[in-house]
Protein backbone atom coordinates (compact mmCIF):
# COMPACT_ATOMS: atom_id res chain seq x y z
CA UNK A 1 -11.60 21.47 12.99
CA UNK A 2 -13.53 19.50 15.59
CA UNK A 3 -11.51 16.82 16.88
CA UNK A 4 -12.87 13.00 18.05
CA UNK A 5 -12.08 10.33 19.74
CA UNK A 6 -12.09 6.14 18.99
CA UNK A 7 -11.95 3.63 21.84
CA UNK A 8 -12.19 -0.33 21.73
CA UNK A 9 -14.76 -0.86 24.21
CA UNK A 10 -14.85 -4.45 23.64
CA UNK A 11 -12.04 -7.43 22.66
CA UNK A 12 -8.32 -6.75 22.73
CA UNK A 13 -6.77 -4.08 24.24
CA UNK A 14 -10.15 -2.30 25.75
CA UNK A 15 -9.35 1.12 26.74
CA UNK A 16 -6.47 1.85 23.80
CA UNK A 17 -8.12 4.90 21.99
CA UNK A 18 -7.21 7.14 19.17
CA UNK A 19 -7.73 11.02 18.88
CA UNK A 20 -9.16 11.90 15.05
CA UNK A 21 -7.40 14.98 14.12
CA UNK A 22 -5.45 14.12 11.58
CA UNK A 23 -7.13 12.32 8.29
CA UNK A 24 -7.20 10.06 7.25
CA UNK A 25 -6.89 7.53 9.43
CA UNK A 26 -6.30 3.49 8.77
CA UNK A 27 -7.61 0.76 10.83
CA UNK A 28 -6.13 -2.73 10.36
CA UNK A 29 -4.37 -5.74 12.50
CA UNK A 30 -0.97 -4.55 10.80
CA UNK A 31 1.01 -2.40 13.09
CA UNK A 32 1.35 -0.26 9.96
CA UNK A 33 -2.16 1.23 10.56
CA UNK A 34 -2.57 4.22 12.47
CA UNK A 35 -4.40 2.51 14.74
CA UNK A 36 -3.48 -1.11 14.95
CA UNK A 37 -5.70 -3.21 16.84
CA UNK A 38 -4.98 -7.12 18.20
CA UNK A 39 -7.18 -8.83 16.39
CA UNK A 40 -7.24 -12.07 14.15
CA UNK A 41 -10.21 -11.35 12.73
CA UNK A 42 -9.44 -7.81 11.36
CA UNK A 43 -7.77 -7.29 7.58
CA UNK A 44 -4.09 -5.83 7.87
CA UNK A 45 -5.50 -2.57 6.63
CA UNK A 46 -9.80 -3.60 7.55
CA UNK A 47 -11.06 0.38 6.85
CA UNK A 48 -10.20 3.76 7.04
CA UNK A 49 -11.74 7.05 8.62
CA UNK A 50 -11.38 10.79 6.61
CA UNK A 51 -12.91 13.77 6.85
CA UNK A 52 -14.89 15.12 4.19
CA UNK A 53 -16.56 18.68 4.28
CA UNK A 54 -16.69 18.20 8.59
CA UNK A 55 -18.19 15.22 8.27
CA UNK A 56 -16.97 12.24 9.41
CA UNK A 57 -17.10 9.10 6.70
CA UNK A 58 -15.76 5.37 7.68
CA UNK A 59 -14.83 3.22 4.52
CA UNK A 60 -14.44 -0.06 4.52
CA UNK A 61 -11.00 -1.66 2.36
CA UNK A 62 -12.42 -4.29 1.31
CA UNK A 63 -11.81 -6.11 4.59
CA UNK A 64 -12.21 -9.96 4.49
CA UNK A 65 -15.35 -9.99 7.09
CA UNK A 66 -16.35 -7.01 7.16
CA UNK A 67 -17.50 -3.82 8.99
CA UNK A 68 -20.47 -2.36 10.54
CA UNK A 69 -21.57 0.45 12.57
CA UNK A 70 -24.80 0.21 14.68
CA UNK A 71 -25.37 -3.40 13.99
CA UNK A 72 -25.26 -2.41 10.38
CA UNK A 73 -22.48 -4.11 7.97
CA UNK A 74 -21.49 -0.94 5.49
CA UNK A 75 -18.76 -0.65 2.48
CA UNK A 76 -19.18 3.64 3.55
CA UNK A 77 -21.11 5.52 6.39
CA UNK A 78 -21.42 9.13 7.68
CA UNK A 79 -19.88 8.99 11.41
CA UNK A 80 -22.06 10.47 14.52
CA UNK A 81 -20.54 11.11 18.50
CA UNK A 82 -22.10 7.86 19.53
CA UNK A 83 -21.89 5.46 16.90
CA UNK A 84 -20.76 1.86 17.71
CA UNK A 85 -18.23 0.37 15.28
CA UNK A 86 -17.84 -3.49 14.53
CA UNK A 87 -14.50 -4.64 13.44
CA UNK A 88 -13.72 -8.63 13.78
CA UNK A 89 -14.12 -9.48 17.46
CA UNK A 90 -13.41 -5.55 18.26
CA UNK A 91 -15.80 -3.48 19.17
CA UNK A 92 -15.11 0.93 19.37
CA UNK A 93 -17.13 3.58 20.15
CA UNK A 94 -16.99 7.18 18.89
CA UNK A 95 -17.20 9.99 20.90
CA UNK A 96 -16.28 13.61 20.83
CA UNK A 97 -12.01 14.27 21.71
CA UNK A 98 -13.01 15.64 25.51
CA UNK A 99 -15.48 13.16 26.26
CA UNK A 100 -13.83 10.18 28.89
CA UNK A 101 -13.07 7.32 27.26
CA UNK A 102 -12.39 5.65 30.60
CA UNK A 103 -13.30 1.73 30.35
CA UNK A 104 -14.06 -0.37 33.99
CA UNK A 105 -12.28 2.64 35.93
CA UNK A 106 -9.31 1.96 33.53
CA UNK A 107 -7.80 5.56 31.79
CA UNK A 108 -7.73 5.37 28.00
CA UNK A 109 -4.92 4.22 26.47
CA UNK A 110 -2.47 6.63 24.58
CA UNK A 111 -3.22 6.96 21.05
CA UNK A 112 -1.79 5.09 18.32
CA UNK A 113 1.11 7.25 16.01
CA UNK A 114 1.03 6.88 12.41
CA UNK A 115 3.80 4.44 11.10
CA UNK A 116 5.76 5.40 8.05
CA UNK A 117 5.67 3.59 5.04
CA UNK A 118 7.16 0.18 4.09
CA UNK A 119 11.36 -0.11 3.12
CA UNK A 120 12.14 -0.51 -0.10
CA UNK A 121 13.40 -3.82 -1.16
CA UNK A 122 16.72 -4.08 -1.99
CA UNK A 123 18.20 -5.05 -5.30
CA UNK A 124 18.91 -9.33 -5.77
CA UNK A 125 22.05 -9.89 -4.39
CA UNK A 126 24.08 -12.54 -6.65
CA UNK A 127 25.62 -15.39 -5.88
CA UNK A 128 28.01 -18.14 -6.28
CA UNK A 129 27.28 -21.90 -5.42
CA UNK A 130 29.15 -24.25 -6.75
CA UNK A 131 27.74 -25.25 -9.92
CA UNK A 132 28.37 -28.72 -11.98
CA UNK A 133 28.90 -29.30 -15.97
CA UNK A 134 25.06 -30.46 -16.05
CA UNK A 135 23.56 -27.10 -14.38
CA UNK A 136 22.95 -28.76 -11.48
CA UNK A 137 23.96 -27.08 -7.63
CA UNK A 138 26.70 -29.47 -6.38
CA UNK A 139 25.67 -29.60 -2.01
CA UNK A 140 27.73 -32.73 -1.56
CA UNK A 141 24.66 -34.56 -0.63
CA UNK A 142 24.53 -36.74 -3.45
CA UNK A 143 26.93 -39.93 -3.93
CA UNK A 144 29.18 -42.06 -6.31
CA UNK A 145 31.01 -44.83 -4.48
CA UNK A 146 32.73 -45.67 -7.81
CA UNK A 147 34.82 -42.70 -8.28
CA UNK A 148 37.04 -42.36 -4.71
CA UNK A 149 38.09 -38.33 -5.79
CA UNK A 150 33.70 -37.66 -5.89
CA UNK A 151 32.93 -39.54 -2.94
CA UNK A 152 35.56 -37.38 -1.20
CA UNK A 153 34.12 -34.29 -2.44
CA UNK A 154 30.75 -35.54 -1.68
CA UNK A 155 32.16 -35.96 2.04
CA UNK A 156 34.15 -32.43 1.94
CA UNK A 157 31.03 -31.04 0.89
CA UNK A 158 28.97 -32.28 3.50
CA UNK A 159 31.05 -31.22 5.80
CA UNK A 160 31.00 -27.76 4.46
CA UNK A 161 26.88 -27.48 4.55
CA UNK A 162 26.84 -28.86 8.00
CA UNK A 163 29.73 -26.67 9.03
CA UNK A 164 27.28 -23.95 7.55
CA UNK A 165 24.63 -25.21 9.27
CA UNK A 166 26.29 -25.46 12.62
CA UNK A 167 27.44 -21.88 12.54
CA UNK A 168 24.19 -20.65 11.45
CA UNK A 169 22.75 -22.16 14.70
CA UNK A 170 25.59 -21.21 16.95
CA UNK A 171 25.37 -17.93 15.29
CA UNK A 172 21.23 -17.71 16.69
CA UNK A 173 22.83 -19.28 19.97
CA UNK A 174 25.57 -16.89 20.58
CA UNK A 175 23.12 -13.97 19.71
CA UNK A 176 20.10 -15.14 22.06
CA UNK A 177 23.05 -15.54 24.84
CA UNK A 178 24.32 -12.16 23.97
CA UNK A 179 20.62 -10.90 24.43
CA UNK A 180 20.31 -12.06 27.74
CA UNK A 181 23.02 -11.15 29.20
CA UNK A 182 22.65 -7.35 28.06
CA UNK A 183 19.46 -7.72 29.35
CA UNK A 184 20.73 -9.01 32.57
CA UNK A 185 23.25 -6.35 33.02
CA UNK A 186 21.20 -3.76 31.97
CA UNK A 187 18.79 -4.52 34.74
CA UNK A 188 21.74 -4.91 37.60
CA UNK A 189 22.89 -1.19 36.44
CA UNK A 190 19.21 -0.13 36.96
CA UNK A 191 18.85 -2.04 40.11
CA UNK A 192 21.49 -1.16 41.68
CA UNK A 193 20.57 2.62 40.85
CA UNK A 194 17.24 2.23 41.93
CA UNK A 195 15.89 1.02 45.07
CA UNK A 196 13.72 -0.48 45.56
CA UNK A 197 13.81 -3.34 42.39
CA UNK A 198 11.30 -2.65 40.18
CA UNK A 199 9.16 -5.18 38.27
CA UNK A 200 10.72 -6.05 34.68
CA UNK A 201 8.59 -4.90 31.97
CA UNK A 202 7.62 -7.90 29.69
CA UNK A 203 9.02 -8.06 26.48
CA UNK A 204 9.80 -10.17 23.81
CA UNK A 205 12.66 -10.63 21.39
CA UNK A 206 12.99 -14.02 18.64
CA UNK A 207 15.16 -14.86 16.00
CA UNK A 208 14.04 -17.66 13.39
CA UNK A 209 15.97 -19.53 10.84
CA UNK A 210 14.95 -21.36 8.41
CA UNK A 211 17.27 -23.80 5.92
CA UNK A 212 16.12 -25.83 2.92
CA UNK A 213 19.01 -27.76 0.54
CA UNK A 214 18.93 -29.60 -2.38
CA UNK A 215 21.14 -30.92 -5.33
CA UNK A 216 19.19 -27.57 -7.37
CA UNK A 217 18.42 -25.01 -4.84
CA UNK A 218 19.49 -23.79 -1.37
CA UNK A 219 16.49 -21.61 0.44
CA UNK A 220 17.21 -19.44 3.61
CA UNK A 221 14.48 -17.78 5.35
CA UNK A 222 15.45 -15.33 8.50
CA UNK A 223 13.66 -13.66 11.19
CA UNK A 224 14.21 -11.04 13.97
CA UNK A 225 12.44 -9.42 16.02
CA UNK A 226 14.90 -7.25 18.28
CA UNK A 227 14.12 -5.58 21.65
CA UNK A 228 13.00 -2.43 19.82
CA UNK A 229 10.08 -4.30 18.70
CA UNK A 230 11.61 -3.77 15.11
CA UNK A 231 10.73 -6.84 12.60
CA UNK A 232 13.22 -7.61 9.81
CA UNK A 233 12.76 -10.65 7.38
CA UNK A 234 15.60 -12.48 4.99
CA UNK A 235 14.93 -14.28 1.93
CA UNK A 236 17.74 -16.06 -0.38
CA UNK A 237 16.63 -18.29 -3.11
CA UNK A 238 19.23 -19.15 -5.18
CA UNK A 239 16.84 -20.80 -7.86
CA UNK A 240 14.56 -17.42 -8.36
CA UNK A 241 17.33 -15.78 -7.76
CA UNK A 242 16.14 -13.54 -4.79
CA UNK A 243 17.39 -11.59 -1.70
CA UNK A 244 15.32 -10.11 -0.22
CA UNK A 245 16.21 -7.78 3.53
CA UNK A 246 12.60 -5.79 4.56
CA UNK A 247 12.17 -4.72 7.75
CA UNK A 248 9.36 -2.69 10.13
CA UNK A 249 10.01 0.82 9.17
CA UNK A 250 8.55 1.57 12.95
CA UNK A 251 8.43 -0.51 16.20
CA UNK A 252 5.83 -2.99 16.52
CA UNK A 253 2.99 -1.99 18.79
CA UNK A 254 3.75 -3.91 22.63
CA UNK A 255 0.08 -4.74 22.34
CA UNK A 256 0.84 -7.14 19.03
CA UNK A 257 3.82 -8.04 20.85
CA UNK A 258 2.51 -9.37 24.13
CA UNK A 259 -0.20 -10.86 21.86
CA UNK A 260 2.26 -13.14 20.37
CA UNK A 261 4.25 -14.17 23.58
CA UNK A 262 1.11 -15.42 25.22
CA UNK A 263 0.34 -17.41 21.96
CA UNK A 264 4.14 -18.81 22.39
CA UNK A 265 3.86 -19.52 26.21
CA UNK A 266 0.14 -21.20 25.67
CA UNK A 267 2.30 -23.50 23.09
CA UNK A 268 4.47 -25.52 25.91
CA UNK A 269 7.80 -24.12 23.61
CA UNK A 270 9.60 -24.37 26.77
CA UNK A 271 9.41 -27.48 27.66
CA UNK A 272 11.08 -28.65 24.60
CA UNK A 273 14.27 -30.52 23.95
CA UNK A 274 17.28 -28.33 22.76
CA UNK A 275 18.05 -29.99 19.31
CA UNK A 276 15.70 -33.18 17.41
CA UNK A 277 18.36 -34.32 14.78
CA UNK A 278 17.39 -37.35 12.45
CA UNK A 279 19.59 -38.41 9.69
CA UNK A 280 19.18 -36.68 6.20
CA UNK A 281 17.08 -38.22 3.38
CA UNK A 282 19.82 -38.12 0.15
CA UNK A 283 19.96 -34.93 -1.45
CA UNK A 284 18.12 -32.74 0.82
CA UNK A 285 19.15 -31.02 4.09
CA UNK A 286 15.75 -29.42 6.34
CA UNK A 287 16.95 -27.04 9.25
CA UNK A 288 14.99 -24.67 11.69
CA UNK A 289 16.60 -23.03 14.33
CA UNK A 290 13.89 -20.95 16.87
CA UNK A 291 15.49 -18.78 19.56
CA UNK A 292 12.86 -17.00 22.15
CA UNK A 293 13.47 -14.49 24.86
CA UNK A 294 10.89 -13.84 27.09
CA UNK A 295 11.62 -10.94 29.23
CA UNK A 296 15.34 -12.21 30.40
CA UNK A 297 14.72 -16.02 29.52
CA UNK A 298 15.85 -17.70 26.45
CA UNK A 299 15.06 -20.31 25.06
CA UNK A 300 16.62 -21.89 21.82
CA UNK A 301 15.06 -24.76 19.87
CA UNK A 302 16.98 -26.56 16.87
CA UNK A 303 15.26 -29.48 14.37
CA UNK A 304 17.16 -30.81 11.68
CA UNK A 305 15.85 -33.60 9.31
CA UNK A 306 12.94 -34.10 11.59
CA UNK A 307 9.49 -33.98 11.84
CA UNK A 308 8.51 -30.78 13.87
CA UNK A 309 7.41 -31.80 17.59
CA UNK A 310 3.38 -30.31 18.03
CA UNK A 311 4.94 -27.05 20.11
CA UNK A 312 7.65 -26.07 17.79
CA UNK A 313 5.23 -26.22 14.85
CA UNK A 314 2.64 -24.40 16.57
CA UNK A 315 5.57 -21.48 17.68
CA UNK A 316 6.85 -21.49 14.06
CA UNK A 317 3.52 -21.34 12.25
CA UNK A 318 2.81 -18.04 14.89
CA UNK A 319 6.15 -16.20 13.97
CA UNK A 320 5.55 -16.89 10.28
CA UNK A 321 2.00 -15.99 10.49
CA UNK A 322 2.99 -12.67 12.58
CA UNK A 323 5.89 -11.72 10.06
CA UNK A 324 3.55 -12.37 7.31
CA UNK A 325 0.98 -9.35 8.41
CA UNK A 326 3.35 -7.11 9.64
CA UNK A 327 5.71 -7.09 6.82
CA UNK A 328 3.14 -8.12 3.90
CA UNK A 329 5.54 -11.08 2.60
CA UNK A 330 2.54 -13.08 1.38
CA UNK A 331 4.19 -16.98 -0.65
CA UNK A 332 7.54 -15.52 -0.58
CA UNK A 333 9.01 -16.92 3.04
CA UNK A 334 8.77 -20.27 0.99
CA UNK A 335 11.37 -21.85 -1.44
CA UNK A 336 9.93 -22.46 -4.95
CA UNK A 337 9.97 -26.28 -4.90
CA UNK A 338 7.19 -25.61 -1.21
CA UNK A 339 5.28 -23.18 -3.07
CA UNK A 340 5.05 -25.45 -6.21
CA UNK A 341 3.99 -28.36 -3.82
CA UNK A 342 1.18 -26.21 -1.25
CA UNK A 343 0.01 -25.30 -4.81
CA UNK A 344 -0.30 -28.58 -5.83
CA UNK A 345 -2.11 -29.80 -2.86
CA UNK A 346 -4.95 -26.76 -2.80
CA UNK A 347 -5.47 -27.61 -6.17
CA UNK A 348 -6.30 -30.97 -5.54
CA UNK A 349 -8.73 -30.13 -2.92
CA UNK A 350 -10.00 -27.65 -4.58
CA UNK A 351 -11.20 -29.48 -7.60
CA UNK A 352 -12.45 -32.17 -5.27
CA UNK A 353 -14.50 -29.75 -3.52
CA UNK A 354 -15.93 -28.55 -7.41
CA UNK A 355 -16.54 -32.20 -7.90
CA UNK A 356 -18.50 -32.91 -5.10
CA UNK A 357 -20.61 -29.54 -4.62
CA UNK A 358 -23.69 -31.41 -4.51
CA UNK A 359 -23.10 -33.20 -1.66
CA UNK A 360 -22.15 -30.46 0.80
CA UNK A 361 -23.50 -26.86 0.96
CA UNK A 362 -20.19 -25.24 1.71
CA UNK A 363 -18.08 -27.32 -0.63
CA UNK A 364 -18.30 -24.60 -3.56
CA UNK A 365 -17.19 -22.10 -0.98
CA UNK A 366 -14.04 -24.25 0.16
CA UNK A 367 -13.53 -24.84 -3.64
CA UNK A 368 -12.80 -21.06 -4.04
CA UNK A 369 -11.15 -20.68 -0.58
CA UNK A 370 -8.38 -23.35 -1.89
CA UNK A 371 -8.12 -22.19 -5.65
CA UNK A 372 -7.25 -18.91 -4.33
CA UNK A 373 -4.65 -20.12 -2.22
CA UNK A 374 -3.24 -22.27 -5.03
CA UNK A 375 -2.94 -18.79 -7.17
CA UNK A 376 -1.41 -16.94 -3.87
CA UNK A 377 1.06 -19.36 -3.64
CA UNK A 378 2.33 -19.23 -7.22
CA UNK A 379 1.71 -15.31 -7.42
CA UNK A 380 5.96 -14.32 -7.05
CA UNK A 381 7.51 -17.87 -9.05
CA UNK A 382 8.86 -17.13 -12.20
CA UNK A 383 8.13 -18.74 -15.13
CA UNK A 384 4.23 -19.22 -14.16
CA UNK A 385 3.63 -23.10 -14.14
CA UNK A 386 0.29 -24.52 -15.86
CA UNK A 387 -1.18 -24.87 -12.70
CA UNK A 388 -1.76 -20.91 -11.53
CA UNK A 389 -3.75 -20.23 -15.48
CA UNK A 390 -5.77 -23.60 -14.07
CA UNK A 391 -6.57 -21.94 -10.91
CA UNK A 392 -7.14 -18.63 -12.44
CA UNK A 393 -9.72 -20.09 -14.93
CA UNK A 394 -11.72 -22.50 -12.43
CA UNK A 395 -11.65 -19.73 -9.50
CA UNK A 396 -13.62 -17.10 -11.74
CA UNK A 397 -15.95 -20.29 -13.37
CA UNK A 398 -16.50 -20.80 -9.40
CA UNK A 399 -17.32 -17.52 -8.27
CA UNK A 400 -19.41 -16.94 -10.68
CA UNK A 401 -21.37 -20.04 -10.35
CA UNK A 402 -21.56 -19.33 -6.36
CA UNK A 403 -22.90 -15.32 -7.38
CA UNK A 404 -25.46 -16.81 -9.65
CA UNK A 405 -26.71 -19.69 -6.93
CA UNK A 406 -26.81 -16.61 -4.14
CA UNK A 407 -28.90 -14.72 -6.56
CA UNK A 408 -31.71 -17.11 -7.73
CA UNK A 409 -31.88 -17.98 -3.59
CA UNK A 410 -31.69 -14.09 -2.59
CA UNK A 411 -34.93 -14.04 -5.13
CA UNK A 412 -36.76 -16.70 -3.61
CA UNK A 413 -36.29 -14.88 -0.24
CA UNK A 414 -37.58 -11.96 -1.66
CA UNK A 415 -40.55 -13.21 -3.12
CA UNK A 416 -41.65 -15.46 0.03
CA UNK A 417 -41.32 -12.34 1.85
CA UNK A 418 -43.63 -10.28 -0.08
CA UNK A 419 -46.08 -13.25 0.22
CA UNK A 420 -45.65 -13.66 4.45
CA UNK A 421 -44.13 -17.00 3.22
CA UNK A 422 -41.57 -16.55 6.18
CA UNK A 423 -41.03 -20.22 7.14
CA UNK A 424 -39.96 -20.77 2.94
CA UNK A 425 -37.70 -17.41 3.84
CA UNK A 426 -35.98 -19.08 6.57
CA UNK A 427 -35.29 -22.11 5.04
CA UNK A 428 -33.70 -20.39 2.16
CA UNK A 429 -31.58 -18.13 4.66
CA UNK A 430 -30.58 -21.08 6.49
CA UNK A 431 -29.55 -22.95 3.18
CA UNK A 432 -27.38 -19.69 2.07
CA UNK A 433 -25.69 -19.31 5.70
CA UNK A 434 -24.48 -23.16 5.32
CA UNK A 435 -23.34 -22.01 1.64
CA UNK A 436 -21.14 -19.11 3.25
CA UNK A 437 -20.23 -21.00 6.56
CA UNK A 438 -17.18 -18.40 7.64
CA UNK A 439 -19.09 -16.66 9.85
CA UNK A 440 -16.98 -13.61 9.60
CA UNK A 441 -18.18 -13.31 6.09
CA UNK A 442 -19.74 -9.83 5.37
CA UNK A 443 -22.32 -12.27 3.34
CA UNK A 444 -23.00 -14.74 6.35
CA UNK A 445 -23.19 -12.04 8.85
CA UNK A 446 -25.49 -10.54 6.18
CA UNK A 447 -27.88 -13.58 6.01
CA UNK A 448 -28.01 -14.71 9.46
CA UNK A 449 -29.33 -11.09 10.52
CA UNK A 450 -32.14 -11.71 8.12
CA UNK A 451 -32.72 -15.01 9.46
CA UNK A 452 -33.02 -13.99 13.10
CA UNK A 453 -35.64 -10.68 11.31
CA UNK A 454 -37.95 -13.84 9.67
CA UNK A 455 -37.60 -16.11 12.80
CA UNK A 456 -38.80 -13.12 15.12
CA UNK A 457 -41.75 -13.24 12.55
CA UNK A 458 -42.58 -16.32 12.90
CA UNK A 459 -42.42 -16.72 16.57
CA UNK A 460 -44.84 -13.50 16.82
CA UNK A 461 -47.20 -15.81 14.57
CA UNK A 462 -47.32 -18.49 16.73
């Protein structure tokens, strides 16, 4: 079978190629592809390459914005030595296997290996709070200054969640130290084998934590990323009743890796204070703990009962963001009671976008952007409140209101082209381009070519 080869020519990681020998092959942003490329833009699993009686056929997953080959945006496509393939802001080319895929005098990268499937979950763990006569969780955060045996409960028991709270953070302290220093004497053995010193290799290691109380529910969300680039994620929520312990069934790709840590430096993380501690509001405790080694330096970050300075909420919404692809965990590194209210709030906006379609092109676009991320983030709660049917109903009333608007406008294009009406053409291209304004949109991208087709019309008129 004749083998090929795929190279990013363009965006992240220029150079990294893949040999096609083996079908079929996944493209995607998650490291679970078989070749996983950098790259916001791209769907965790964007398309996928087979081979089909010796011919070569790309097919796109349903990717979020798309794919195209040759300028041309394609759901499936015959392959050719030579084609030019579109994914995101990644660009590859295809070529035969012996062909050089040498980029600026720069070899080709090794190809990616095939990752193994995802770990199974493993059963709900139970457990066993402390539970009151009323049903209610009993964290010592609520008072009763009449009855002297409660309040000193309340105060043992407040005691207990911060004594919980402080090992959990001298827990993530103890292990970042422990980090370094392996790391440290790890590279003295090697230096003092070696000579001369060689440069350390960058790397980067992180462990999150993550702790929400009430007087009903206690939420813990964990993550680690260790120095074998493995990712593992922790969920316990006592209301639903979940524990959940997934991890990276292979090693991150460095690429994805060093992606991140330049995301973190960019952030100013460092220059953070070690702890922002405000007092807590009654009946809640709010805790994140964010340890990051780069290379040999650590750094460890604690907020409790505070707002999140800029940097730590920028660093926090990366490693969520980043465990979220890699490990598919979609609403479910949230507690119920933070699902229940981001529902709640894309809701709102989303019917207030609906409302007010008229006055905005893209408003009935960001109406079905936010009713989908209402439904999302109620997908895994248990009993389903009245809100997700709401969203349900009003997202497919929107979409089809949207495909019934792009079709009487894609008609009028099509008519005022047939009649060499090509300034009417444009404006109606222009009108459905502001009606899909995500630019990574297979529809935009879709729309916009036309409209740069009719406006090379009419400037040859002119």
């Amino acid at each position: 079978m004749k083998e090929y080869r795929l190279t990013i020519i363009s965006g992240n990681n220029v150079g990294k190629a893949q040999i096609l020998n083996s079908f079929p092959i996944t493209l995607g942003r998650s490291s679970k592809n078989d070749f996983s490329i950098a790259d916001e833009m791209l769907s965790r699993h964007h398309c996928s390459i087979d081979m089909r009686d010796n011919e070569l056929w790309l097919t796109d997953l349903a990717s979020a914005n798309g794919t195209a080959v040759n300028g041309k945006i394609i759901d499936e496509i015959r392959l050719h030595p030579g084609d030019i393939i579109q994914l995101g802001d990644t660009t590859l080319k295809l070529t035969d296997a012996n062909e050089s895929a040498t980029i600026s005098g720069s070899p080709a990268a090794k190809p990616a290996t095939k990752a193994a499937p995802f770990a199974e979950i493993p059963e709900i763990k139970e457990h066993a709070p402390r539970v009151t006569q009323d049903g209610k969780i009993d964290l010592g955060l609520n008072s009763s200054p009449s009855e002297e045996d409660i309040a000193i409960q309340k105060k043992n028991n407040i005691q207990s969640i911060k004594n919980l709270a402080i090992v959990a953070v001298a827990t993530i302290v103890i292990v970042g130290i422990g980090m370094v220093i392996f790391n440290s004497l790890t590279t003295k053995k090697t230096q003092a084998t070696q000579a001369p010193a060689v440069k350390l290799e960058r790397s980067l290691e992180f462990h999150y934590c993550e702790i929400e109380a009430t007087d009903s529910n206690i939420f813990r969300y964990e993550l680690i990323l260790d120095h074998n680039g493995v990712l593992t994620a922790i969920v316990d929520d006592l209301s639903q009743s979940r524990h959940i312990d997934k991890k990276t069934d292979a090693p991150i790709s460095k690429e994805l890796i060093l992606e991140l840590l330049k995301k973190i430096e960019r952030s100013g993380f460092n220059s953070l204070s070690d702890i922002y501690e405000d007092s807590n509001k009654q009946g809640e405790w709010n805790e994140i703990c964010i340890t990051i080694i780069n290379t040999k330096d650590a750094k460890t970050v604690n907020v409790l009962n505070k707002q999140l300075p800029p940097a730590f909420s920028i660093v926090r919404d990366e490693l969520r963001d980043f465990a979220e692809t890699e490990l598919d965990l979609k609403s479910i590194n949230y507690s119920k009671e933070k699902l229940e209210q981001l529902a709640a709030e894309s809701l709102e906006l989303a019917n207030k976008f609906y409302a007010e379609m008229e006055i905005a092109s893209d408003n009935l676009f960001k109406a079905i952007l936010n009713y989908s991320k209402t439904i999302d983030y109620l997908e895994n709660i248990s009993p389903k409140p009245e809100a997700y049917s709401i969203a349900f109903e009003k997202k497919r009333e929107t979409e089809a209101l949207m495909e019934k608007i792009l079709e009487e406008k894609e008609f009028e294009i099509e008519r005022a082209t047939n009649l060499t009406d090509w300034e009417t053409a444009a404006e109606y291209l222009r009108e459905l381009c502001a009606m899909i304004p995500d630019k990574h949109d297979a529809r935009h991208i879709k729309y916009n070519r036309q409209l740069l087709q009719v406006e090379a019309r009419i400037n040859k008129t002119r």
